[in-house]
C-alpha atoms as a PDB file:
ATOM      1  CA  UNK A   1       0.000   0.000   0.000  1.00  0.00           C
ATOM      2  CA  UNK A   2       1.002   3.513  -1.083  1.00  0.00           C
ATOM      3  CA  UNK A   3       2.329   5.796   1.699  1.00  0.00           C
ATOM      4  CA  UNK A   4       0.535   9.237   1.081  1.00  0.00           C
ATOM      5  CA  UNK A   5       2.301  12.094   2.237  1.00  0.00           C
ATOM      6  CA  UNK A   6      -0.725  15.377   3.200  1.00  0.00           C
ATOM      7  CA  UNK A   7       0.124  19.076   3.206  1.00  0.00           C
ATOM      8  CA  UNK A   8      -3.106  21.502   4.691  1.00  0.00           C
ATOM      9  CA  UNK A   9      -5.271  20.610   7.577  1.00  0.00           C
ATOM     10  CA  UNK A  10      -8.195  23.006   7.026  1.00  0.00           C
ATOM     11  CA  UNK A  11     -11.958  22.437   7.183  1.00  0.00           C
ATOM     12  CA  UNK A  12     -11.515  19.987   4.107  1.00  0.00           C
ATOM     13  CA  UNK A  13      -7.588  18.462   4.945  1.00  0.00           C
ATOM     14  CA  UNK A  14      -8.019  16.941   7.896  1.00  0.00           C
ATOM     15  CA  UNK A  15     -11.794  15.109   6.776  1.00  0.00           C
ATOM     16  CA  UNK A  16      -9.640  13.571   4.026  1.00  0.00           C
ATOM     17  CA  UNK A  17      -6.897  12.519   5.860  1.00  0.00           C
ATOM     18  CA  UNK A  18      -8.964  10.615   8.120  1.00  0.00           C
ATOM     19  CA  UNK A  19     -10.938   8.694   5.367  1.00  0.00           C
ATOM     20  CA  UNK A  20      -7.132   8.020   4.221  1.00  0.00           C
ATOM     21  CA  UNK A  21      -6.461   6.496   7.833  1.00  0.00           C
ATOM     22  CA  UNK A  22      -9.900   4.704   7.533  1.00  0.00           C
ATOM     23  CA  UNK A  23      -8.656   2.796   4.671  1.00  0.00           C
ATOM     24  CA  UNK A  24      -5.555   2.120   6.228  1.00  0.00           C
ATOM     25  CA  UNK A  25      -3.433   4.205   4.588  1.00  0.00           C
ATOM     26  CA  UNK A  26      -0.347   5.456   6.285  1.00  0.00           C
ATOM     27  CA  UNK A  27       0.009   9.149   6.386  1.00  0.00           C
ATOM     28  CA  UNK A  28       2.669  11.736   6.854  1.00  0.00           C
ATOM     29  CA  UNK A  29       1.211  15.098   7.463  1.00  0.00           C
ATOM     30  CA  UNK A  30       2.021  18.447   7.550  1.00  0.00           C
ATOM     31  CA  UNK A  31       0.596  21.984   8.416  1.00  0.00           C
ATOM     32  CA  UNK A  32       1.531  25.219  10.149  1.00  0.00           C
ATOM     33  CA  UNK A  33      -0.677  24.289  12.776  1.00  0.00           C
ATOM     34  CA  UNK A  34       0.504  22.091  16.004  1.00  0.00           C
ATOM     35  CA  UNK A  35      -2.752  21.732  16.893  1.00  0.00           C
ATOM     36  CA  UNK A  36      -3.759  20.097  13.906  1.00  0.00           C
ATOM     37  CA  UNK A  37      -0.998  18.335  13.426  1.00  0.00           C
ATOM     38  CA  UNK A  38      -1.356  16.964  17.332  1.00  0.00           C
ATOM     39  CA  UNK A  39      -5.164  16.331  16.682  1.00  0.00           C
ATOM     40  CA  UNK A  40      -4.674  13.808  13.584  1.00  0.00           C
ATOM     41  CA  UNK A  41      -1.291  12.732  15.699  1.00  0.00           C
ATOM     42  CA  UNK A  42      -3.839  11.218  18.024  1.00  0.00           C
ATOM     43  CA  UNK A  43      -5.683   9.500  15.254  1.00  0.00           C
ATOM     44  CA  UNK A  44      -2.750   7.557  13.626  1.00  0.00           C
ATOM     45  CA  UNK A  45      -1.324   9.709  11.044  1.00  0.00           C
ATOM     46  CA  UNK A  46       2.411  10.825  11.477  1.00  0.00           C
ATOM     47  CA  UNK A  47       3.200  15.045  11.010  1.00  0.00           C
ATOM     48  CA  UNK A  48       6.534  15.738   9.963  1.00  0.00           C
ATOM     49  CA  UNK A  49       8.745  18.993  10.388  1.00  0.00           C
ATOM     50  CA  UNK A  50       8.599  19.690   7.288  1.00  0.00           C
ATOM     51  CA  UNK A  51       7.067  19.392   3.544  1.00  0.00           C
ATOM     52  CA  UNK A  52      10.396  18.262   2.398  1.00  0.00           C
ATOM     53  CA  UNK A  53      10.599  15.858   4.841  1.00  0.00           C
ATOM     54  CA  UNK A  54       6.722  14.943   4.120  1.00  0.00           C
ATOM     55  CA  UNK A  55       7.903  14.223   0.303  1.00  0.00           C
ATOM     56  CA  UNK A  56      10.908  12.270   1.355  1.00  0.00           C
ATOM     57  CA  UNK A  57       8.710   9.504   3.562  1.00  0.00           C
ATOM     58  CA  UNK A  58       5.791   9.366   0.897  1.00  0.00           C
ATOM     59  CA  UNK A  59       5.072   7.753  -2.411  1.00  0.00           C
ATOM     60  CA  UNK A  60       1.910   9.819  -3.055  1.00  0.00           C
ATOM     61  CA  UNK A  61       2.600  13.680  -2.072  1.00  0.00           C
ATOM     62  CA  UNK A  62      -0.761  15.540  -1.883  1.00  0.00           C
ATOM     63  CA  UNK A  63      -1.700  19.072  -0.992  1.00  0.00           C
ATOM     64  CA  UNK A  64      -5.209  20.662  -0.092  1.00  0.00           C
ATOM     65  CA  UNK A  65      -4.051  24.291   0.007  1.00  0.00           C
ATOM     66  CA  UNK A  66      -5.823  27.969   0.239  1.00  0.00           C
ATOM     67  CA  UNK A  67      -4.563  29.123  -3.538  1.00  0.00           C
ATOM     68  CA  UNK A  68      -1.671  28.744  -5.905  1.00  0.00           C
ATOM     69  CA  UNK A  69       0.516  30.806  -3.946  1.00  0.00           C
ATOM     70  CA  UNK A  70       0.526  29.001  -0.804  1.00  0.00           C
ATOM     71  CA  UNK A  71       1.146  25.346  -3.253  1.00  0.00           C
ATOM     72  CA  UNK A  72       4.439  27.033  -5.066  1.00  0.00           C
ATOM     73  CA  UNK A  73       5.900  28.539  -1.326  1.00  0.00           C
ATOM     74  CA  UNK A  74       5.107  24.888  -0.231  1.00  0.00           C
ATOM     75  CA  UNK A  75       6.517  23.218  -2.862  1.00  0.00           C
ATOM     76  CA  UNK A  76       9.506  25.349  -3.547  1.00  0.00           C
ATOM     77  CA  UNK A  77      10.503  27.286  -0.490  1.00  0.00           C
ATOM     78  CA  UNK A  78      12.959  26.620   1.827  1.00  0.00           C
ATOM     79  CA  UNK A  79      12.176  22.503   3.022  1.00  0.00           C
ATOM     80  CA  UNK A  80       9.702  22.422   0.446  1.00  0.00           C
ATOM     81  CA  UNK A  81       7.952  19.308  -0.912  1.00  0.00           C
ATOM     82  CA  UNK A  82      10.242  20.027  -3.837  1.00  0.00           C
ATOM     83  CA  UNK A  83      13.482  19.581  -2.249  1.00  0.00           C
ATOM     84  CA  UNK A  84      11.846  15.847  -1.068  1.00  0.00           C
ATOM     85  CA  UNK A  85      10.594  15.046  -4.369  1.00  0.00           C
ATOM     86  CA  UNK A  86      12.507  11.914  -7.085  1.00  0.00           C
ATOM     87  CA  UNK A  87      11.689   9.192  -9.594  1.00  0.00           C
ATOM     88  CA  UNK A  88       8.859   7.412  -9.389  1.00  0.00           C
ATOM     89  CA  UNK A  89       6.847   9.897  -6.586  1.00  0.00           C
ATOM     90  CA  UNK A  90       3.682  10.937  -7.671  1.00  0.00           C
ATOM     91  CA  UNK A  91       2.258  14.804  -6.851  1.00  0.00           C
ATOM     92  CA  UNK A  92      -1.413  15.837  -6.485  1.00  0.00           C
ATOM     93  CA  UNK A  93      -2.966  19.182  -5.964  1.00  0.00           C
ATOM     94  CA  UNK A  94      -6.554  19.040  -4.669  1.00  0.00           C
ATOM     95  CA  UNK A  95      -6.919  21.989  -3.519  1.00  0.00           C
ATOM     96  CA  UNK A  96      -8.597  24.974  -5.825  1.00  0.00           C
ATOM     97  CA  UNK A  97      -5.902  26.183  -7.850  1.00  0.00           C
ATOM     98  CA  UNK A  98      -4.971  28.127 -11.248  1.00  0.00           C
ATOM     99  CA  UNK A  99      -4.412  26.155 -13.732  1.00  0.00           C
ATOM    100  CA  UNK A 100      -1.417  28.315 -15.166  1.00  0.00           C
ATOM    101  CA  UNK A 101       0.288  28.033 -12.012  1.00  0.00           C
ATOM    102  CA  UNK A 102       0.118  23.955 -11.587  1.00  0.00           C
ATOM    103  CA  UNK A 103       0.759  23.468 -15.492  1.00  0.00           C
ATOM    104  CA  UNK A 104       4.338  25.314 -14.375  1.00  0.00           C
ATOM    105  CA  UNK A 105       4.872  22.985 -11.150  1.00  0.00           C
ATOM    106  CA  UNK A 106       4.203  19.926 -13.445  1.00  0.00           C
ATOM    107  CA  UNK A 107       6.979  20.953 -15.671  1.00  0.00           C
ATOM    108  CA  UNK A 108       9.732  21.709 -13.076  1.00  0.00           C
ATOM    109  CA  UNK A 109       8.476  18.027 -11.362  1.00  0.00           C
ATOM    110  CA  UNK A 110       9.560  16.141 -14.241  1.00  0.00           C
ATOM    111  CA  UNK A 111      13.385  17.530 -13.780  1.00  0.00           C
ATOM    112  CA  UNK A 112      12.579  15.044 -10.633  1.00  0.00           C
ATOM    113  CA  UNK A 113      11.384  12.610 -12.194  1.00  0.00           C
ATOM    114  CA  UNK A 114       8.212  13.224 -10.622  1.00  0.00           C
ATOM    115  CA  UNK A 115       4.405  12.923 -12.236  1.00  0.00           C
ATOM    116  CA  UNK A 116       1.617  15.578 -11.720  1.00  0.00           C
ATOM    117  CA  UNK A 117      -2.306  15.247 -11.394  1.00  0.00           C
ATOM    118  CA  UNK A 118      -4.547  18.135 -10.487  1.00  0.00           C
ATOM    119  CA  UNK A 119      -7.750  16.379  -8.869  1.00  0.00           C
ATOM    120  CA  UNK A 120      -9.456  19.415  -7.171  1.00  0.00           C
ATOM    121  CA  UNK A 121     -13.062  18.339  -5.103  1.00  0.00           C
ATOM    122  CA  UNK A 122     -16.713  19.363  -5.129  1.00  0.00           C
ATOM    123  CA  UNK A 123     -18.783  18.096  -2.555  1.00  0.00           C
ATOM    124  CA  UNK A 124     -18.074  20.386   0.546  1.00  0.00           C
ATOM    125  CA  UNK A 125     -16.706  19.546   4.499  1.00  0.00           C
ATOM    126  CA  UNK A 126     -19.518  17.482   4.311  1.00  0.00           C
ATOM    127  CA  UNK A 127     -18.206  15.477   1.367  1.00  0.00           C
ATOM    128  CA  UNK A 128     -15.020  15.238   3.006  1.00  0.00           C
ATOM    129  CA  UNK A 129     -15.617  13.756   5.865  1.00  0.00           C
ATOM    130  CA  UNK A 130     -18.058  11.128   4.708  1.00  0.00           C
ATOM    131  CA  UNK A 131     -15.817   9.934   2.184  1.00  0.00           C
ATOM    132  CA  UNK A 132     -18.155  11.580  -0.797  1.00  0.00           C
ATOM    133  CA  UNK A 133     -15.932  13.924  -2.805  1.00  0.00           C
ATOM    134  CA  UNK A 134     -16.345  14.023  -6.221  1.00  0.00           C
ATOM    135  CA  UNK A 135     -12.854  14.640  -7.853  1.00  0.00           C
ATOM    136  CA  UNK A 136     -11.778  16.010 -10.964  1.00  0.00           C
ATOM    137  CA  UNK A 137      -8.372  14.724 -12.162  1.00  0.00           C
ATOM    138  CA  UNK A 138      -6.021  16.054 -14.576  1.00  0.00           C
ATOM    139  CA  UNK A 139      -3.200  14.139 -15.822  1.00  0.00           C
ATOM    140  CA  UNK A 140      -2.815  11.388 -17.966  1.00  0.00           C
ATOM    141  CA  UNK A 141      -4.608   8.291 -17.210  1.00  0.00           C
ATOM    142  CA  UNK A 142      -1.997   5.727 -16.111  1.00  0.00           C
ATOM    143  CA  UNK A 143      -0.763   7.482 -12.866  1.00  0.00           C
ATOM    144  CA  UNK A 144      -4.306   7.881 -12.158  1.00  0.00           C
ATOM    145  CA  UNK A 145      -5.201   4.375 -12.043  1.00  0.00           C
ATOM    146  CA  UNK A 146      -2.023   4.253  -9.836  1.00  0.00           C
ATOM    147  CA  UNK A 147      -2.944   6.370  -7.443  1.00  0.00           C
ATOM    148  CA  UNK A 148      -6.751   5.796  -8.093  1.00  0.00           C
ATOM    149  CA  UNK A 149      -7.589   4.146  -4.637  1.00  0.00           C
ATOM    150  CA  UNK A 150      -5.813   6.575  -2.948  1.00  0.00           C
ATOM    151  CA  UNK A 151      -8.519   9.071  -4.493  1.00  0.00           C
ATOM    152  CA  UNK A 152     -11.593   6.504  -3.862  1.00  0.00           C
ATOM    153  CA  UNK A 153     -10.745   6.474  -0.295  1.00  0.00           C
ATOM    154  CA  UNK A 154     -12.204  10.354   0.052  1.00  0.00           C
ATOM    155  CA  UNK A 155     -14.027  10.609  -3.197  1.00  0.00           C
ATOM    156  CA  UNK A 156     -16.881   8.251  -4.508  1.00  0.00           C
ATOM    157  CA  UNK A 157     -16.871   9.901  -8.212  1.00  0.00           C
ATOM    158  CA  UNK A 158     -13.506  10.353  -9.709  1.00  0.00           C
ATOM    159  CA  UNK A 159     -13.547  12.282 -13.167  1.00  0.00           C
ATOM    160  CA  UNK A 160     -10.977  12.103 -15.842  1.00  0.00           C
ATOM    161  CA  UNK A 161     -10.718  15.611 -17.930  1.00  0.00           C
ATOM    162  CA  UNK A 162      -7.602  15.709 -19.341  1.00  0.00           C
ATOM    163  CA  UNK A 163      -4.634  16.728 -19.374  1.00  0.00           C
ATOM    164  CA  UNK A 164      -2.661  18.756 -16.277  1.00  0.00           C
ATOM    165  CA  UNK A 165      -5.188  22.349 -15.799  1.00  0.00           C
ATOM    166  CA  UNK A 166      -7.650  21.068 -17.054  1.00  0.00           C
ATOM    167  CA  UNK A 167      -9.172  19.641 -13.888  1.00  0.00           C
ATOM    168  CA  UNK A 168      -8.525  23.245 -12.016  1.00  0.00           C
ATOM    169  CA  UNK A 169     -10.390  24.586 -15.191  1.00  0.00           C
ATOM    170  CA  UNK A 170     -13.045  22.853 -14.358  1.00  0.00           C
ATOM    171  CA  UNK A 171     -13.111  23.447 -10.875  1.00  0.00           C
ATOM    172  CA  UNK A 172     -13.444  27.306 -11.553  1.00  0.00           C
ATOM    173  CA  UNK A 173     -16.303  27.219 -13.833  1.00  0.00           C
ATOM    174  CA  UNK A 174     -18.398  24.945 -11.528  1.00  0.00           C
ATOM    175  CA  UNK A 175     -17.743  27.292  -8.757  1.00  0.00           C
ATOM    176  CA  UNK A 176     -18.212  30.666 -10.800  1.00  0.00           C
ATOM    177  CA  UNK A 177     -21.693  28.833 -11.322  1.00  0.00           C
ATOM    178  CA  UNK A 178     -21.896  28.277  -7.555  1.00  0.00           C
ATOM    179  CA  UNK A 179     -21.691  31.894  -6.627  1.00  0.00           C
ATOM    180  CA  UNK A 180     -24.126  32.730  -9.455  1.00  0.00           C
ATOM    181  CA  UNK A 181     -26.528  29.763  -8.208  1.00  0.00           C
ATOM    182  CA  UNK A 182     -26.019  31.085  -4.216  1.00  0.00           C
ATOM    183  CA  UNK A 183     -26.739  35.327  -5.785  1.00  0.00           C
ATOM    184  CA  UNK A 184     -29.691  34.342  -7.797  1.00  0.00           C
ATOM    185  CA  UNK A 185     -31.072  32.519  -5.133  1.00  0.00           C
ATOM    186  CA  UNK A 186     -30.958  34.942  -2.328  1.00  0.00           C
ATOM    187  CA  UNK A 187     -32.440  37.436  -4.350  1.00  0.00           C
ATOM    188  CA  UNK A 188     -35.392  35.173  -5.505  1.00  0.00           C
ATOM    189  CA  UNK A 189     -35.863  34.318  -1.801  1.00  0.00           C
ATOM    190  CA  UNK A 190     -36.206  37.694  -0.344  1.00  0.00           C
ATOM    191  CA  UNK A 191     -38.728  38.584  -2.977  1.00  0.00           C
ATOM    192  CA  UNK A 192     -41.095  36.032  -1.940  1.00  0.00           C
ATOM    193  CA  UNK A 193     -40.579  36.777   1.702  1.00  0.00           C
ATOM    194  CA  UNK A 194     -41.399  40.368   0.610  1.00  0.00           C
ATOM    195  CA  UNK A 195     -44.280  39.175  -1.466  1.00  0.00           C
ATOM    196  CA  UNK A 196     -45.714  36.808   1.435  1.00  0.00           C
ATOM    197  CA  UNK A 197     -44.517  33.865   0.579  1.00  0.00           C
ATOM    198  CA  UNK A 198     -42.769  30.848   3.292  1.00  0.00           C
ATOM    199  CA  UNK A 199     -39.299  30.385   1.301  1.00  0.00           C
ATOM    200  CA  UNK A 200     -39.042  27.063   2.822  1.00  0.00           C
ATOM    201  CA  UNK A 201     -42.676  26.071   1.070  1.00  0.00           C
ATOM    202  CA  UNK A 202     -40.899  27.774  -2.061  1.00  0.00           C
ATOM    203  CA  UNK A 203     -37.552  25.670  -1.816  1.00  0.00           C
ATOM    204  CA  UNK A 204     -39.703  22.558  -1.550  1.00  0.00           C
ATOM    205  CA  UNK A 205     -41.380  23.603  -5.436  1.00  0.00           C
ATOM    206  CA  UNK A 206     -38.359  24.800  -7.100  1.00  0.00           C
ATOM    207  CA  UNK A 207     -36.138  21.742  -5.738  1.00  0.00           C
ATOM    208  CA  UNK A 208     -38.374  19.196  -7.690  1.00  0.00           C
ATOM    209  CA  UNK A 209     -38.313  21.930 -10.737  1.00  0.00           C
ATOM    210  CA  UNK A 210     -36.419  23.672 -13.478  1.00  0.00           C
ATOM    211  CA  UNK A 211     -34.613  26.079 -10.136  1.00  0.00           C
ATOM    212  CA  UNK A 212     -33.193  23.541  -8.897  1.00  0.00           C
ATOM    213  CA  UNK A 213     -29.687  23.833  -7.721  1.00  0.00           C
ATOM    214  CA  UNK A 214     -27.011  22.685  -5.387  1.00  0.00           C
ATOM    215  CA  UNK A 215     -26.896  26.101  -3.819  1.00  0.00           C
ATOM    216  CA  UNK A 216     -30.686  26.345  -2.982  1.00  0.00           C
ATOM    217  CA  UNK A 217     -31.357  22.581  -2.186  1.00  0.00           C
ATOM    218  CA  UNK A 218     -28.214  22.459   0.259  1.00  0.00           C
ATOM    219  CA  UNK A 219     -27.025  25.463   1.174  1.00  0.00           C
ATOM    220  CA  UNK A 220     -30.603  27.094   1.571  1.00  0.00           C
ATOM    221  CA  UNK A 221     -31.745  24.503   4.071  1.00  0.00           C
ATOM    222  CA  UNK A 222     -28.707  23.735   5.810  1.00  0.00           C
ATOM    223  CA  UNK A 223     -27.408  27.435   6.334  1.00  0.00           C
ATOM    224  CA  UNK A 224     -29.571  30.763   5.421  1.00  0.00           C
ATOM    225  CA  UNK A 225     -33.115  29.152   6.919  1.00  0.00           C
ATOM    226  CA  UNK A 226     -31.514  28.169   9.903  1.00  0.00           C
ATOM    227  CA  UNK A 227     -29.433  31.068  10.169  1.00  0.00           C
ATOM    228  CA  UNK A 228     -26.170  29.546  10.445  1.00  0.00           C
ATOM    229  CA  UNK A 229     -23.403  30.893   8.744  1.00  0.00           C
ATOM    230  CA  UNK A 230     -20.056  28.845  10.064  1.00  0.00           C
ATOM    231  CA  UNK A 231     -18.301  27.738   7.258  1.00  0.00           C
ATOM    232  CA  UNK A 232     -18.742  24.745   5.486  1.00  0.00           C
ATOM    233  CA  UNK A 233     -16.929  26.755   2.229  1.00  0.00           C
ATOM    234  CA  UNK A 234     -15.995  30.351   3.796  1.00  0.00           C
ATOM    235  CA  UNK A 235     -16.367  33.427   1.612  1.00  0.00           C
ATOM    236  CA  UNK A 236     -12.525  34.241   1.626  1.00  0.00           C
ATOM    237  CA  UNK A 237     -12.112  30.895  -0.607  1.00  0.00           C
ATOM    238  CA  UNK A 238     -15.109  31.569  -2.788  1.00  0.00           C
ATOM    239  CA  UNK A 239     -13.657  34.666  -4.042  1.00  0.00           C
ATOM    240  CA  UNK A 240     -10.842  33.113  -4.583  1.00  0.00           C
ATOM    241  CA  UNK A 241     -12.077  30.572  -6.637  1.00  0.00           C
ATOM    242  CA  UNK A 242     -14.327  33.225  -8.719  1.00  0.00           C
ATOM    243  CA  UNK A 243     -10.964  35.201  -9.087  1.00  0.00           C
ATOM    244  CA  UNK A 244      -9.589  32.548 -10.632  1.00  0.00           C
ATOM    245  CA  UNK A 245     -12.676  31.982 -13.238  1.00  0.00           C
ATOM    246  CA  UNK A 246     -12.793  35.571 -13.756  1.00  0.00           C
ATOM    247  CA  UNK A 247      -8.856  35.737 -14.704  1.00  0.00           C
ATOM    248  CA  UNK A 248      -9.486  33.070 -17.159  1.00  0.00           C
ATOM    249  CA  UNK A 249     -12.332  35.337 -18.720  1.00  0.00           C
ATOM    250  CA  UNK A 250     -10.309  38.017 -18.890  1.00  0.00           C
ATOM    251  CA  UNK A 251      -7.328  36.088 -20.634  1.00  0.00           C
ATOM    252  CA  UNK A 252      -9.379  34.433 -22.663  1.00  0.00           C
ATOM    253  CA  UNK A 253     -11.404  37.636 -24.117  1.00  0.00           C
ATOM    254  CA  UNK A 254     -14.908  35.502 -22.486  1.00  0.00           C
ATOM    255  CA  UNK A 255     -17.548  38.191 -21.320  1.00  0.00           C
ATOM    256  CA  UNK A 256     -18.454  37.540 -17.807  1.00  0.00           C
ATOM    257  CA  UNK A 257     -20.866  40.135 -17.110  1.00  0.00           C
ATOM    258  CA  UNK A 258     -23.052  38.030 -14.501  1.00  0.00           C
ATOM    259  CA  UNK A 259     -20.013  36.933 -12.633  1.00  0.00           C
ATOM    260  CA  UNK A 260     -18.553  40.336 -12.307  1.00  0.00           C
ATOM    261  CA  UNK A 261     -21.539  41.395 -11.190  1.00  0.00           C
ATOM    262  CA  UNK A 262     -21.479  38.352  -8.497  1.00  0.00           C
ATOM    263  CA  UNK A 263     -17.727  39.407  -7.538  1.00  0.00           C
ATOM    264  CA  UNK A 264     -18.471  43.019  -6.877  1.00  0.00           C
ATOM    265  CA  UNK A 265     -21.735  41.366  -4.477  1.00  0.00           C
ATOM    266  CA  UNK A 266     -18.866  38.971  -2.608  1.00  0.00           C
ATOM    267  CA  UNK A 267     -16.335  41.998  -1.714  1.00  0.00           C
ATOM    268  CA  UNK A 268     -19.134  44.098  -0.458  1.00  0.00           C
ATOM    269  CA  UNK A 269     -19.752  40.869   1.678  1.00  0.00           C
ATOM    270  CA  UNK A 270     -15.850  40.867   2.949  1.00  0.00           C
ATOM    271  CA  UNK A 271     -15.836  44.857   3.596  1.00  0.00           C
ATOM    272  CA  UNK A 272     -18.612  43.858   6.132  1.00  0.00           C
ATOM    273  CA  UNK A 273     -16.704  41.433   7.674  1.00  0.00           C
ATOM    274  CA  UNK A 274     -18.369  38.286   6.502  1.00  0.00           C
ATOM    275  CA  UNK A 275     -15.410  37.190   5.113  1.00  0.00           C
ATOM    276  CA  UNK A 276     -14.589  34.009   7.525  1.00  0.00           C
ATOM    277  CA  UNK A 277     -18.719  32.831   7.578  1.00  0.00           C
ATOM    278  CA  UNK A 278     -20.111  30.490   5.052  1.00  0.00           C
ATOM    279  CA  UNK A 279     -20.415  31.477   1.846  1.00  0.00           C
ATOM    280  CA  UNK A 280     -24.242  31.560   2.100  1.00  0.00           C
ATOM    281  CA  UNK A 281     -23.825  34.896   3.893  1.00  0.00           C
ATOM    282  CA  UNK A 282     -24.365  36.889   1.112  1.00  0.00           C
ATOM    283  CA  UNK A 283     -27.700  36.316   1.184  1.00  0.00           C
ATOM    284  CA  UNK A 284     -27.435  39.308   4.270  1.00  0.00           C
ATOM    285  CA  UNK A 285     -26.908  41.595   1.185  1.00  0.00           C
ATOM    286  CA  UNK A 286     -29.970  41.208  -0.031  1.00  0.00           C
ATOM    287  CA  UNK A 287     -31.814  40.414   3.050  1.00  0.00           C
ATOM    288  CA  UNK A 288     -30.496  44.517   3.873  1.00  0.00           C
ATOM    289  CA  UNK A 289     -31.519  46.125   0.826  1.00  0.00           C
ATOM    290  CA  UNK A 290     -34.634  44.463   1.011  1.00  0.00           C
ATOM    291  CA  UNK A 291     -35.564  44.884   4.599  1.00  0.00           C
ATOM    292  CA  UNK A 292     -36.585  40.841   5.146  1.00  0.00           C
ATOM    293  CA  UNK A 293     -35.122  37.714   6.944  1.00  0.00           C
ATOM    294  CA  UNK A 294     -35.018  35.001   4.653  1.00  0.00           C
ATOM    295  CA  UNK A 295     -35.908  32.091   6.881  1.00  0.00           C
ATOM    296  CA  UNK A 296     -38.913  29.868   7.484  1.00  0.00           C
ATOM    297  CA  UNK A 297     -42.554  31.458   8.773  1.00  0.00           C
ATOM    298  CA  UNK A 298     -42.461  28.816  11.335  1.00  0.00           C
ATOM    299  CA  UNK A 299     -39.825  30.453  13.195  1.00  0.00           C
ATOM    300  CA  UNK A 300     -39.807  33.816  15.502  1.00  0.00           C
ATOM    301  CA  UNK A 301     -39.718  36.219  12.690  1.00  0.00           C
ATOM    302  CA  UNK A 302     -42.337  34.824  10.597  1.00  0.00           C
ATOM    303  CA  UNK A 303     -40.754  35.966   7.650  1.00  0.00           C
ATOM    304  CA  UNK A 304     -41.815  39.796   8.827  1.00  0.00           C
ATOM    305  CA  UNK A 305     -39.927  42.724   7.263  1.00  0.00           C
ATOM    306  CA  UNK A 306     -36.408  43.891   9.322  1.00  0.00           C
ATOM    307  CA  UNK A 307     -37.931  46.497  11.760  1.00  0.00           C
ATOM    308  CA  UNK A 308     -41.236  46.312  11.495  1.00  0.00           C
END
């Protein structure tokens, strides 16, 4: 069995790494953090001082990292995974990255005789700690049917799309559709509060319709209605992950009008703080402008208008 090597022990890390101990998997971890690294310590994996030194003990080298920046200081700074890379290791990015950037790492691995996949996840913390991810890969197809049950033991739908990027291009668009889904349906839900209507008895119509979406079936029922907003996917990395579509728009000559639009919504969010709470906050926005609480009529506010 593979020895996995696992860089970034954030809300969807650590889930992952213990699926990987699950399946029996050992583990050599890293993270700036002692107390995560003394948490999963207690749970059978093994942290290391170092990325370098995380490379050096592992076959299978992955990281689940904030943005491209934070991979290419990890894996080329001073002890990084680079310096612990050789033949044969493979390297896997899961976290949401630019595809640019890892397209670059994959070259400079192969002076180390080291293979590449991008496999960033959909499926939220949720996803991640049942086991449930679905992953995109990017790569070529032999390493990843060697590394495949590495990636069934925290995904249950693993998705080939080509070559290295092309998974992390993938990744962007379905979460610039995210953030349009989560906009379009906050604003859709405060005007039937404001009309009268129970968005819960709405949700329950448009999630067996043409409205559905992932956004206002989950995120919805889980988060706005029961006004929780700790993160299951903060607002900090959903801009970054619409930055990233947006850049590609912008190289690419695409019009993104909606998603601009979307952005501009997100940083007001951040200037008020909101930053650090689930990304389903920006339903607040709204909620403001339109002087409602978007929650059930069955609880205290009864769906009444903000100070009235």
């Amino acid at each position: 069995m593979q020895k996995v090597g696992f860089v970034g022990l954030g809300i969807m890390g650590s889930p992952m790494v213990r699926c990987l101990l699950r399946k029996g998997y050992t583990v050599n971890i890293y993270d700036r953090s002692e107390a995560r690294l003394e948490e999963l310590l207690g749970e059978g994996a093994f942290p290391r001082e170092s990325p370098r030194q995380v490379a050096e003990l592992s076959d299978v080298i992955i990281t689940m990292l904030p943005n491209s920046g934070i991979v290419e200081e990890v894996m080329f700074g001073e002890n990084g995974l680079y310096e612990g890379m050789g033949e044969g290791k493979i390297f896997i990015d899961m976290g949401s990255s630019d595809y640019a950037s890892n397209q670059r790492i994959c070259e400079r691995l192969k002076e180390k005789g080291t293979v590449m996949l991008d496999a960033p996840v959909t499926g939220s913390s949720k996803g991640a700690k049942e086991g449930t991810l679905t992953i995109m890969v990017g790569g070529d197809t032999q390493t990843l049917e060697q590394v495949r049950p590495v990636l069934e033991a925290m995904g249950e739908k693993i998705v080939f799309v080509g070559p290295v990027g092309t998974a992390d291009i993938a990744k962007a668009c379905n979460q610039m559709l995210f953030a349009l889904n989560i906009a379009a349906v906050s604003e859709v839900l405060a005007l039937a509060v404001k009309a009268g209507l129970d968005p819960e008895v709405l949700m329950s119509i448009v999630n067996t319709g043409s409205g559905e979406s992932y956004a206002g079936r989950v995120k919805m029922a889980n988060f706005t209605f029961k006004r929780n907003f700790k993160p299951g996917f903060t607002l900090k990395l959903m801009a970054k992950d619409v930055d990233i579509a947006l850049n590609m728009g912008r190289n690419l000559q695409v019009p993104m009008r909606l998603s601009n639009l979307v952005r501009e919504n997100i940083r007001i969010a951040q200037n008020r703080g909101f930053e650090g709470d689930d990304c389903s906050c920006v339903v607040r926005l709204t909620e403001d402008e339109a002087g409602v609480v978007v929650e059930p009529f069955s609880h205290e506010s009864k769906g009444a208008e903000t100070g009235k």
